[in-house]
N, C-alpha and C. Protein backbone atom coordinates (compact mmCIF):
# COMPACT_ATOMS: atom_id res chain seq x y z
N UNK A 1 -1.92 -13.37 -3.37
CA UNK A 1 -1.43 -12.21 -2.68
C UNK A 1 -0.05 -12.53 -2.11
N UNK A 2 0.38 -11.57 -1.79
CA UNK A 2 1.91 -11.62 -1.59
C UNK A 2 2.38 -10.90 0.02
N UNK A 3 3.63 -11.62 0.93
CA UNK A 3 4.06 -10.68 2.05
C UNK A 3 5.28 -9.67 1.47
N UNK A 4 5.60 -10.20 0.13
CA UNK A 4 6.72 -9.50 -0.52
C UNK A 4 6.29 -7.83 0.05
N UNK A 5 7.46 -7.40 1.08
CA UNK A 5 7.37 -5.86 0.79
C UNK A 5 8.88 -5.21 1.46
N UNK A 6 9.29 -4.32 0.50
CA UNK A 6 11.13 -4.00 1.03
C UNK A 6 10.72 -2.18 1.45
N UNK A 7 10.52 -2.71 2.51
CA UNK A 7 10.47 -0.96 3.13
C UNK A 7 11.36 -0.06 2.90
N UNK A 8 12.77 -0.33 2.93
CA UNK A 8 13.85 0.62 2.72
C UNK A 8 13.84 1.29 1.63
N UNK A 9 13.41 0.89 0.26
CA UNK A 9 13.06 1.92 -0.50
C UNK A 9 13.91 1.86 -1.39
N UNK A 10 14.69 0.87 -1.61
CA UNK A 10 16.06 0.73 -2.44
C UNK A 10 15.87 0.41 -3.90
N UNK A 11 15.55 -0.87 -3.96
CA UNK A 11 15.10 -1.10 -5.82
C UNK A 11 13.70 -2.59 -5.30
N UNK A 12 12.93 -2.14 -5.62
CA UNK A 12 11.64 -3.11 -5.79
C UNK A 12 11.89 -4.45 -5.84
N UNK A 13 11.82 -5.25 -5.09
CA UNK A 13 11.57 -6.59 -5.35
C UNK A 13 10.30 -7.08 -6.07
N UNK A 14 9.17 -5.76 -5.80
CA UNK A 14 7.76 -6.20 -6.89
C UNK A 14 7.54 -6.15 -8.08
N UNK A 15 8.07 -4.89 -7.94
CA UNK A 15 8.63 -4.38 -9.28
C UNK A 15 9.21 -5.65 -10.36
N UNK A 16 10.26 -5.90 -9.90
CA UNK A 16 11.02 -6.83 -10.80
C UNK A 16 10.66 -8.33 -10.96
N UNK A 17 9.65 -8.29 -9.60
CA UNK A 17 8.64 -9.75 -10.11
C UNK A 17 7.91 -9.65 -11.35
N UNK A 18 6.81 -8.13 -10.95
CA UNK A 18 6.20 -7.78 -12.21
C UNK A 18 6.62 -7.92 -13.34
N UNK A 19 7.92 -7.60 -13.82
CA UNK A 19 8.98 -7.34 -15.12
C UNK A 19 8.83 -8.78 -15.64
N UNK A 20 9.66 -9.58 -14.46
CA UNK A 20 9.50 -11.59 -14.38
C UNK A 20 7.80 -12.03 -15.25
N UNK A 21 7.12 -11.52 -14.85
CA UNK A 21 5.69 -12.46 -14.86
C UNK A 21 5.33 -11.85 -16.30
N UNK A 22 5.51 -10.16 -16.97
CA UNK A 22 5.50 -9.62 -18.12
C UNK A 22 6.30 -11.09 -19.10
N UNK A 23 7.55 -10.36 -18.63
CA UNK A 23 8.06 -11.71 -19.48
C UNK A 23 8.04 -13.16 -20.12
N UNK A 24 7.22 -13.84 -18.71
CA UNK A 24 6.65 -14.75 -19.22
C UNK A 24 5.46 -15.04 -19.56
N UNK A 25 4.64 -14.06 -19.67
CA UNK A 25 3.49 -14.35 -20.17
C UNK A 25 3.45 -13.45 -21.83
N UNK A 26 4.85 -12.97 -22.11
CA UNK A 26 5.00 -12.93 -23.32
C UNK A 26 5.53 -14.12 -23.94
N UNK A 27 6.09 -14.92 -23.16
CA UNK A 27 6.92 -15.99 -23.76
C UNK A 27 5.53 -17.12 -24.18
N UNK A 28 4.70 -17.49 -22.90
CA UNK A 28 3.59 -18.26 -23.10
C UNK A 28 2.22 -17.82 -24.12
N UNK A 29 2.08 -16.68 -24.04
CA UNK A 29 1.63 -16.45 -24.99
C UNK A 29 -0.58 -15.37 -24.21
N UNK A 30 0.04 -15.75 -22.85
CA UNK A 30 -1.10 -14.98 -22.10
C UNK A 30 -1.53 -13.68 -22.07
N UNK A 31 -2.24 -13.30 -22.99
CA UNK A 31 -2.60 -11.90 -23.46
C UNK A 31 -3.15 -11.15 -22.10
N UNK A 32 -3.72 -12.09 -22.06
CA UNK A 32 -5.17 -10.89 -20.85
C UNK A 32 -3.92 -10.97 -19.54
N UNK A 33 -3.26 -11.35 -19.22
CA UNK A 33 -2.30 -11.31 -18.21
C UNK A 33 -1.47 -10.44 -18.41
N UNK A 34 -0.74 -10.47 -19.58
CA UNK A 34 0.25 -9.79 -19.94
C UNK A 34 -0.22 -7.86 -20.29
N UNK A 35 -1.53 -8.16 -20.55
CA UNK A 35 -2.44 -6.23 -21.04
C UNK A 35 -2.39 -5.78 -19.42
N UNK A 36 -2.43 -6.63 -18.41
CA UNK A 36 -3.10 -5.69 -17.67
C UNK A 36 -1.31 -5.33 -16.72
N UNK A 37 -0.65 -6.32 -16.69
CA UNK A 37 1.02 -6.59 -16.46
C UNK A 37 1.50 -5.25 -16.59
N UNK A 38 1.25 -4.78 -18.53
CA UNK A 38 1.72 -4.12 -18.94
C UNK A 38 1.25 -2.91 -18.30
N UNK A 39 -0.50 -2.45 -18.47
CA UNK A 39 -0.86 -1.12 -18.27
C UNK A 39 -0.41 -1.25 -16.43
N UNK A 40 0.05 -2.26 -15.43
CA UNK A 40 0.42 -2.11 -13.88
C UNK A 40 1.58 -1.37 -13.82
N UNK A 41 2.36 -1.71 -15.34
CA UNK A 41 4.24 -1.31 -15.36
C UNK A 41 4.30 0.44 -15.79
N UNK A 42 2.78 0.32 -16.66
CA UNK A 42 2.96 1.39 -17.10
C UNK A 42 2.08 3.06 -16.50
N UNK A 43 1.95 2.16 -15.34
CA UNK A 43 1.39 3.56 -14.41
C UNK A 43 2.66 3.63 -13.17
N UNK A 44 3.02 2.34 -12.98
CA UNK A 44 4.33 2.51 -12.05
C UNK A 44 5.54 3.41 -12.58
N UNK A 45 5.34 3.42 -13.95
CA UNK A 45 6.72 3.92 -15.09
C UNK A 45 6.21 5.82 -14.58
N UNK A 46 4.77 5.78 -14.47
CA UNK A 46 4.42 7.37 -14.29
C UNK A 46 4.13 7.88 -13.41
N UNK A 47 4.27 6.85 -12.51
CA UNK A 47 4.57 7.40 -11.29
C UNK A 47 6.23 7.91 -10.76
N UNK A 48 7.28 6.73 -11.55
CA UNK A 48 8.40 6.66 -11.28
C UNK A 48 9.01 8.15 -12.05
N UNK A 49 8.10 8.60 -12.97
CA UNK A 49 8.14 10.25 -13.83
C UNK A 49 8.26 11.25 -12.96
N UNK A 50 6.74 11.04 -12.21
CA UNK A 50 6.26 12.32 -11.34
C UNK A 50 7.33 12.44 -10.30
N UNK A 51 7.79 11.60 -9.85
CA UNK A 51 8.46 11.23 -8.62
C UNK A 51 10.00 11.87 -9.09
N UNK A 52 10.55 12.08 -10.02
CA UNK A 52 11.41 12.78 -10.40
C UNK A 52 12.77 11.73 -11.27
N UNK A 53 13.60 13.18 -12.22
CA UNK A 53 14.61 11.91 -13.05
C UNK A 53 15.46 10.79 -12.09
N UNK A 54 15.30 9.94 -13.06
CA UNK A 54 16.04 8.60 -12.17
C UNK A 54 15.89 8.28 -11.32
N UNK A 55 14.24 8.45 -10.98
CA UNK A 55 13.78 7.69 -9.53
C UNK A 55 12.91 6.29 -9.91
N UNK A 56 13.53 5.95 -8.71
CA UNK A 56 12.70 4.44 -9.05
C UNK A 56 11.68 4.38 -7.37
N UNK A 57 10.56 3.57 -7.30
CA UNK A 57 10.03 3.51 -6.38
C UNK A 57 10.25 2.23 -5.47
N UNK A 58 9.81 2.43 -4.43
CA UNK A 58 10.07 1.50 -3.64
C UNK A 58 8.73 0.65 -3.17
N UNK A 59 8.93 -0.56 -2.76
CA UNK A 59 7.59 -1.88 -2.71
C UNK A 59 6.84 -1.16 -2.27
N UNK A 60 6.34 -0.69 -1.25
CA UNK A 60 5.34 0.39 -0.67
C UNK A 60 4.49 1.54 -1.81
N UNK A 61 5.56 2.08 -2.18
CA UNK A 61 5.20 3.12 -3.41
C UNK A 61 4.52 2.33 -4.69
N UNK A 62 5.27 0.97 -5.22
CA UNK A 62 4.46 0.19 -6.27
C UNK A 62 3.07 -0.42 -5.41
N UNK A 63 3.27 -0.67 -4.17
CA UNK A 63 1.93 -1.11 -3.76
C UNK A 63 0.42 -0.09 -3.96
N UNK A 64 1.57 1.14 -3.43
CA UNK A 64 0.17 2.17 -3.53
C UNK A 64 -0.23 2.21 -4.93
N UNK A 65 0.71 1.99 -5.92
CA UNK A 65 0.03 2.32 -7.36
C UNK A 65 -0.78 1.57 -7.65
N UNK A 66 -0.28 -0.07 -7.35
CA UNK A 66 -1.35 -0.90 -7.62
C UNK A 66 -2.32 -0.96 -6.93
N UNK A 67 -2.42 -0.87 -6.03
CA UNK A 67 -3.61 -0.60 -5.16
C UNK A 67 -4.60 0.16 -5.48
N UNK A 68 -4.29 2.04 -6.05
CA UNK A 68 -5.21 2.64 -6.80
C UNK A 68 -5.48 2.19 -8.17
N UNK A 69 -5.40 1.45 -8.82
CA UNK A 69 -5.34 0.27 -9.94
C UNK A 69 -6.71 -0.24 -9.99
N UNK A 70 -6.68 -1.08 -8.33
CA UNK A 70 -7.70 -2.20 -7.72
C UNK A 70 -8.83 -1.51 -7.60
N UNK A 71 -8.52 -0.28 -6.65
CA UNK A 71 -9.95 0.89 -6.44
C UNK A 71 -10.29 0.89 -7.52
N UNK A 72 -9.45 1.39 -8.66
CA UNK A 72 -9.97 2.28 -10.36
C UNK A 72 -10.93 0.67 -10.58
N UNK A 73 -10.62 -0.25 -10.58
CA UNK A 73 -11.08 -1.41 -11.22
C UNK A 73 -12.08 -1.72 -10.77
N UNK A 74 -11.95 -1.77 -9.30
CA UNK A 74 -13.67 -1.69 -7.98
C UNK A 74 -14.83 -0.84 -8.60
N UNK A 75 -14.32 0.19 -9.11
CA UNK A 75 -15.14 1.67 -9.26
C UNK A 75 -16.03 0.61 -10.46
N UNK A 76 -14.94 0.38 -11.81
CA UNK A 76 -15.51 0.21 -12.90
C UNK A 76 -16.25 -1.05 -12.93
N UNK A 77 -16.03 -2.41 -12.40
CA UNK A 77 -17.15 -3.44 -12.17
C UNK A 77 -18.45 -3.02 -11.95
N UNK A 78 -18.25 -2.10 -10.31
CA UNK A 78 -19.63 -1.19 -10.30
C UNK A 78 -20.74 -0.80 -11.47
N UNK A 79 -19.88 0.13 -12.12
CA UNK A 79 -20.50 1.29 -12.73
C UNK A 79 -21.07 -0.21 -14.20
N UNK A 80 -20.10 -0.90 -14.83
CA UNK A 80 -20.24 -1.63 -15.96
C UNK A 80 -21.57 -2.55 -15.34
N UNK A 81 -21.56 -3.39 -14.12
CA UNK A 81 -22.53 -3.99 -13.31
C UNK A 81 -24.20 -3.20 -13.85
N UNK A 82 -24.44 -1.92 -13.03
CA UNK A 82 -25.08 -0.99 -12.91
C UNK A 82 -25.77 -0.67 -14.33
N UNK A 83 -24.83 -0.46 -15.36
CA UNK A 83 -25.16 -0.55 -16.65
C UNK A 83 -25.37 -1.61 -17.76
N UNK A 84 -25.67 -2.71 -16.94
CA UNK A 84 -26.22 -4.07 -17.58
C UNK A 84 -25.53 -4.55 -18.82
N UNK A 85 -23.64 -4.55 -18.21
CA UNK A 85 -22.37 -4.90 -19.02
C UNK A 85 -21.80 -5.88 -18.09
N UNK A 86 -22.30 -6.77 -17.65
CA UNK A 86 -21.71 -8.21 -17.36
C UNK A 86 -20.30 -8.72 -17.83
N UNK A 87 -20.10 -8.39 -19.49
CA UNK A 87 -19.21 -8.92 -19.89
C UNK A 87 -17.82 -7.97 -19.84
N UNK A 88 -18.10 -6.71 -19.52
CA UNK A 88 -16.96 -5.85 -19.28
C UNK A 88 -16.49 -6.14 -17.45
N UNK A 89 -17.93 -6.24 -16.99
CA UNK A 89 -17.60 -6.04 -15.38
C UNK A 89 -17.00 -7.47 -15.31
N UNK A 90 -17.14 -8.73 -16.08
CA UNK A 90 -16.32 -9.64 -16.23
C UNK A 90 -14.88 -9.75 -16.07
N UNK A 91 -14.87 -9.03 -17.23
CA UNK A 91 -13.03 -8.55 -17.84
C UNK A 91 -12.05 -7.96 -16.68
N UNK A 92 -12.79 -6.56 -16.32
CA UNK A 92 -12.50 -5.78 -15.61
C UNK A 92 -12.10 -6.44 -13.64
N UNK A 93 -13.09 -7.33 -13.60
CA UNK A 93 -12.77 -8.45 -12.34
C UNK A 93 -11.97 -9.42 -12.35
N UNK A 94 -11.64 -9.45 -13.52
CA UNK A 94 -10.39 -10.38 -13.86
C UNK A 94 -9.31 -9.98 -13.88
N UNK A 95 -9.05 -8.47 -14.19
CA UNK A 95 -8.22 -7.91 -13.96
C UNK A 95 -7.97 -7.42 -12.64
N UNK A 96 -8.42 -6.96 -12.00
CA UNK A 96 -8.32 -6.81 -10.83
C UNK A 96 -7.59 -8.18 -10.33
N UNK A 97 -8.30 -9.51 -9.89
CA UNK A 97 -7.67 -10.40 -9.83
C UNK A 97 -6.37 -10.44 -9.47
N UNK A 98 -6.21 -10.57 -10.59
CA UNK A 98 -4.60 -10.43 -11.08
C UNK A 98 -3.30 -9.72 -10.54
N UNK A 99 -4.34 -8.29 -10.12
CA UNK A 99 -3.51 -6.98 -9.76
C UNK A 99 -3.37 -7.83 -8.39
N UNK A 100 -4.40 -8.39 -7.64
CA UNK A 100 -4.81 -8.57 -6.59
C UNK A 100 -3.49 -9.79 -5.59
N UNK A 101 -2.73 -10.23 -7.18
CA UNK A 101 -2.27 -11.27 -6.67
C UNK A 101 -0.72 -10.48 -5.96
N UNK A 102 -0.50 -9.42 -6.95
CA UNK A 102 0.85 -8.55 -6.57
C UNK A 102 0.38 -7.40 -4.84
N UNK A 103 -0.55 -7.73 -4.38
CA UNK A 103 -0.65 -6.64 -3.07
C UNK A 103 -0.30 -7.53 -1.79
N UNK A 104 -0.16 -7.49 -0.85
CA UNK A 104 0.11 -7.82 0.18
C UNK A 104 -1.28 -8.11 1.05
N UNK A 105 -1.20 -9.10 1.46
CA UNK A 105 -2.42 -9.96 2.48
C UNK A 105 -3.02 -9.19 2.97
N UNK A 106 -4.66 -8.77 2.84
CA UNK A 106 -4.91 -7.76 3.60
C UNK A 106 -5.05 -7.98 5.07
N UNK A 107 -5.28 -7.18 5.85
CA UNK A 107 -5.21 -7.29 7.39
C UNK A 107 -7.00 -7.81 8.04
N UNK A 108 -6.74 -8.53 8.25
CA UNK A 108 -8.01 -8.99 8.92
C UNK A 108 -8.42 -8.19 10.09
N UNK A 109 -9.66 -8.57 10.73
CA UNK A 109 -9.86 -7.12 11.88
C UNK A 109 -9.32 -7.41 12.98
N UNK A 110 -8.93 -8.55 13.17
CA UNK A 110 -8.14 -8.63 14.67
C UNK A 110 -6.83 -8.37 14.11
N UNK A 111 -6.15 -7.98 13.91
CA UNK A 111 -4.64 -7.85 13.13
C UNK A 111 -4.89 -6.10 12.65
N UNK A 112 -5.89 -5.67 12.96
CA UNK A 112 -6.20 -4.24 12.69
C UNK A 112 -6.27 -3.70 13.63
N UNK A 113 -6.82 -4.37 14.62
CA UNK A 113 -7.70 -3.75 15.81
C UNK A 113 -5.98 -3.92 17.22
N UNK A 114 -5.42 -4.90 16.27
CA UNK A 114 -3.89 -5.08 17.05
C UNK A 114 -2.91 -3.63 16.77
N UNK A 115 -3.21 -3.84 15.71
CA UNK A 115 -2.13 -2.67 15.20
C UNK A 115 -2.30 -1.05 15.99
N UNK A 116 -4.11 -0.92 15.89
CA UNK A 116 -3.69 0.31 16.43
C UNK A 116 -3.96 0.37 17.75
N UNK A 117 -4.32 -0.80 18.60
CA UNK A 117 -3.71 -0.43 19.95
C UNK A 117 -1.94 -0.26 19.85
N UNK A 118 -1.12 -1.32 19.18
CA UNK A 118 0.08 -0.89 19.32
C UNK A 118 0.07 0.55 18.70
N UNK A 119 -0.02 1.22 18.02
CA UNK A 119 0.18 2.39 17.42
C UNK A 119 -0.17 3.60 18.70
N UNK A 120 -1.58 3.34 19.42
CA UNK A 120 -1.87 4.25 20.47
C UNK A 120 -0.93 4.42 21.51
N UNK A 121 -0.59 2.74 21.70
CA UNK A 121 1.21 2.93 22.87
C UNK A 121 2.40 3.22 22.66
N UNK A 122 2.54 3.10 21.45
CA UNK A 122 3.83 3.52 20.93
C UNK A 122 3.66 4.76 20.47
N UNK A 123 2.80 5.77 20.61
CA UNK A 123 2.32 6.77 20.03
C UNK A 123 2.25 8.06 21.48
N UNK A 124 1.27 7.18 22.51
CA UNK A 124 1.49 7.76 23.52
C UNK A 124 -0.08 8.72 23.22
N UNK A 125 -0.89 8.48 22.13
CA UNK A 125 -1.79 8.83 22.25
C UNK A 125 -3.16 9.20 23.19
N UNK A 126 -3.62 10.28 23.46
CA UNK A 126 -4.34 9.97 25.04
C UNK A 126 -5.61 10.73 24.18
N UNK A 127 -5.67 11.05 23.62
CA UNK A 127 -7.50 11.56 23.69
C UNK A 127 -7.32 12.03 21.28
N UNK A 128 -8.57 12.20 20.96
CA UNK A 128 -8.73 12.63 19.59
C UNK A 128 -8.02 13.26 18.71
N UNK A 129 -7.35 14.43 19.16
CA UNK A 129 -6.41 15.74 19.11
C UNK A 129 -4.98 14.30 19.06
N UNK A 130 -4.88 13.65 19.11
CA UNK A 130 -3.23 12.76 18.71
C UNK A 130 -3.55 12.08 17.61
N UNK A 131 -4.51 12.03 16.97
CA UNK A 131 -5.01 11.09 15.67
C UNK A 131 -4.03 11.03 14.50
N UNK A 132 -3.14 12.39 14.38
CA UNK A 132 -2.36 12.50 13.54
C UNK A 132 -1.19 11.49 13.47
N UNK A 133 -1.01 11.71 14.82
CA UNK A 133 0.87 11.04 15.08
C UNK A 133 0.58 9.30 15.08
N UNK A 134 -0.74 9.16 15.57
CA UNK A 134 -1.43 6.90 15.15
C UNK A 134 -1.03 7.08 13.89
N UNK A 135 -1.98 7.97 12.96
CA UNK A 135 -2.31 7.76 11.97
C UNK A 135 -0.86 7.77 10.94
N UNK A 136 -0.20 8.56 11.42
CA UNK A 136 1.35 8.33 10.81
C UNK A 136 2.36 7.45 11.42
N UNK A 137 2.23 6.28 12.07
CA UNK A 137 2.77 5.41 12.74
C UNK A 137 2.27 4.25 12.04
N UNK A 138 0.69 3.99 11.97
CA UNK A 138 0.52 3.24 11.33
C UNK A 138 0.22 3.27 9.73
N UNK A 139 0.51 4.33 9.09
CA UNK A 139 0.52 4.31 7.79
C UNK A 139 1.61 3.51 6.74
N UNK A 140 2.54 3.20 7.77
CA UNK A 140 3.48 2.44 6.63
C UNK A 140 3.33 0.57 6.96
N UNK A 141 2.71 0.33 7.55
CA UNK A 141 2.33 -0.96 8.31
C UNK A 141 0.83 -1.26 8.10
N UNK A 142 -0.20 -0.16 7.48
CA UNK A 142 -1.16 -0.91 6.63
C UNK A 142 -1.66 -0.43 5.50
N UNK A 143 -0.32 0.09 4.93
CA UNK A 143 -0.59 0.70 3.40
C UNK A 143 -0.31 -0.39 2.39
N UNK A 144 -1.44 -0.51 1.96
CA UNK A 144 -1.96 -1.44 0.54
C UNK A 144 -2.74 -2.67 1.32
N UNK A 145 -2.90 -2.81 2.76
CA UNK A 145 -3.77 -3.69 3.22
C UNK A 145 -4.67 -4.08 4.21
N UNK A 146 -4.88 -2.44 3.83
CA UNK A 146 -6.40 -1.95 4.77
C UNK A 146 -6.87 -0.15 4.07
N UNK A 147 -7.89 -0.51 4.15
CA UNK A 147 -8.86 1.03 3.57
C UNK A 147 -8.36 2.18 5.16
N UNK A 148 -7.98 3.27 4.28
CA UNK A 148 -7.51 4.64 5.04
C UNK A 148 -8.54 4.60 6.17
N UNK A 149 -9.75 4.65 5.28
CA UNK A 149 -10.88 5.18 6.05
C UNK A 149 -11.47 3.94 7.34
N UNK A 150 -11.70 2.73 7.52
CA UNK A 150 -11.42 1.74 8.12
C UNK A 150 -10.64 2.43 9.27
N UNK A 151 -9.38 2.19 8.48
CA UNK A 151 -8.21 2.94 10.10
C UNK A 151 -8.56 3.95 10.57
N UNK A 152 -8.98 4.98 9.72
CA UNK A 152 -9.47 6.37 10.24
C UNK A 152 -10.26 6.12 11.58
N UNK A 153 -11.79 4.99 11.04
CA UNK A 153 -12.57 4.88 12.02
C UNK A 153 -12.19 4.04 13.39
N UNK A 154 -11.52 3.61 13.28
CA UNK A 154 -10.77 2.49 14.04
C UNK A 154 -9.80 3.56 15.36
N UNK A 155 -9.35 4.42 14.33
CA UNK A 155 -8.41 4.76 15.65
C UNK A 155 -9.02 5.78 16.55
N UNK A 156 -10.38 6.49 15.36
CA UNK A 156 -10.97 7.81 16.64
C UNK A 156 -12.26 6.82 17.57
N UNK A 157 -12.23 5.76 17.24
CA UNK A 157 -13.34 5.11 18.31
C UNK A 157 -12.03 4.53 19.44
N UNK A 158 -10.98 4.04 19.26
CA UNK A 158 -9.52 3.62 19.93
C UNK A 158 -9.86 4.93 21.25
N UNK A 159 -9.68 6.04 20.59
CA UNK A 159 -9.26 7.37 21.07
C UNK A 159 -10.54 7.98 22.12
N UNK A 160 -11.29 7.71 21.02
CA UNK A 160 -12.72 8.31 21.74
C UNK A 160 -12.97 7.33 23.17
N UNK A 161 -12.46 5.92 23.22
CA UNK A 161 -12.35 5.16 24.24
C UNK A 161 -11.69 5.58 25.27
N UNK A 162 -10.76 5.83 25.59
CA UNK A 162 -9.56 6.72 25.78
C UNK A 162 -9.93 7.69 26.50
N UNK A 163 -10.76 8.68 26.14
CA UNK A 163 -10.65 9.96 26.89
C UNK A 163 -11.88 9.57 27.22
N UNK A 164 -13.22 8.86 26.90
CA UNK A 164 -14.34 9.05 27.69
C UNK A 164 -14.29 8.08 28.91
């Protein structure tokens, strides 16, 4: 896993690692590295579509792609698991892996439980009804390394503390 992340939004530093590691695992000759490299470049490429001509995304924006990548890949271990395919839910965890190595450290719970007290003070949050303005304070500070829903619960028990 990686702290690599360029908030400003300018040209990817992940991005162009990704491009780096494609490259050489065409040069070495690493297939299963290089398939999943490729299909990471090639959802970032459609995202960088949707997002409009001549846009490129920024570390945050490739995080979120890869990140829904990791979920899509979570989902399918499951389901392959469930359906007594070991050797796909294999593959499929290996890939992930991999993806796993381009996201940023996830946040442990004291480093969570930090964040959104800072978010409640810097927010000025006082009771449930402010959940919005945490929740958009801390969205760019634990996007790709913490579950929405986690924070979700985190900040209305914060809150619910708060006013009761």
């Amino acid at each position: 896993m990686t702290d690599l992340i360029n908030p400003e939004g300018s040209s990817s530093q992940l991005l162009s690692r990704l491009r780096e590691d494609q490259k050489e695992c065409m040069r070495s000759g690493n297939k299963e590295r290089l398939s999943i490299l490729r299909m990471a470049l090639s959802s970032i490429r459609n995202a960088e579509i949707e997002k409009g001509k001549g846009a490129t995304l920024s570390d945050p924006e490739v995080i979120a792609v890869l990140s829904g990548m990791v979920r899509k890949l979570d989902e399918s271990v499951d389901q392959f698991e469930k359906g007594g395919r070991p050797d796909l839910a294999e593959k499929e965890s290996r890939e992930r892996q991999i993806l796993k190595e381009y996201l940023p450290r996830p946040l442990d719970e004291a480093e969570l439980d930090r964040l959104v007290d800072e978010a409640v003070q810097s927010t000025g949050a006082k009771s449930p009804r402010d959940m919005g303005s945490v929740m958009k304070w801390l969205g760019p500070r634990t996007s790709g390394r913490a579950d929405n829903r986690l924070v979700s619960q985190k900040v209305k028990a914060r809150l619910g503390e708060q006013n009761g």
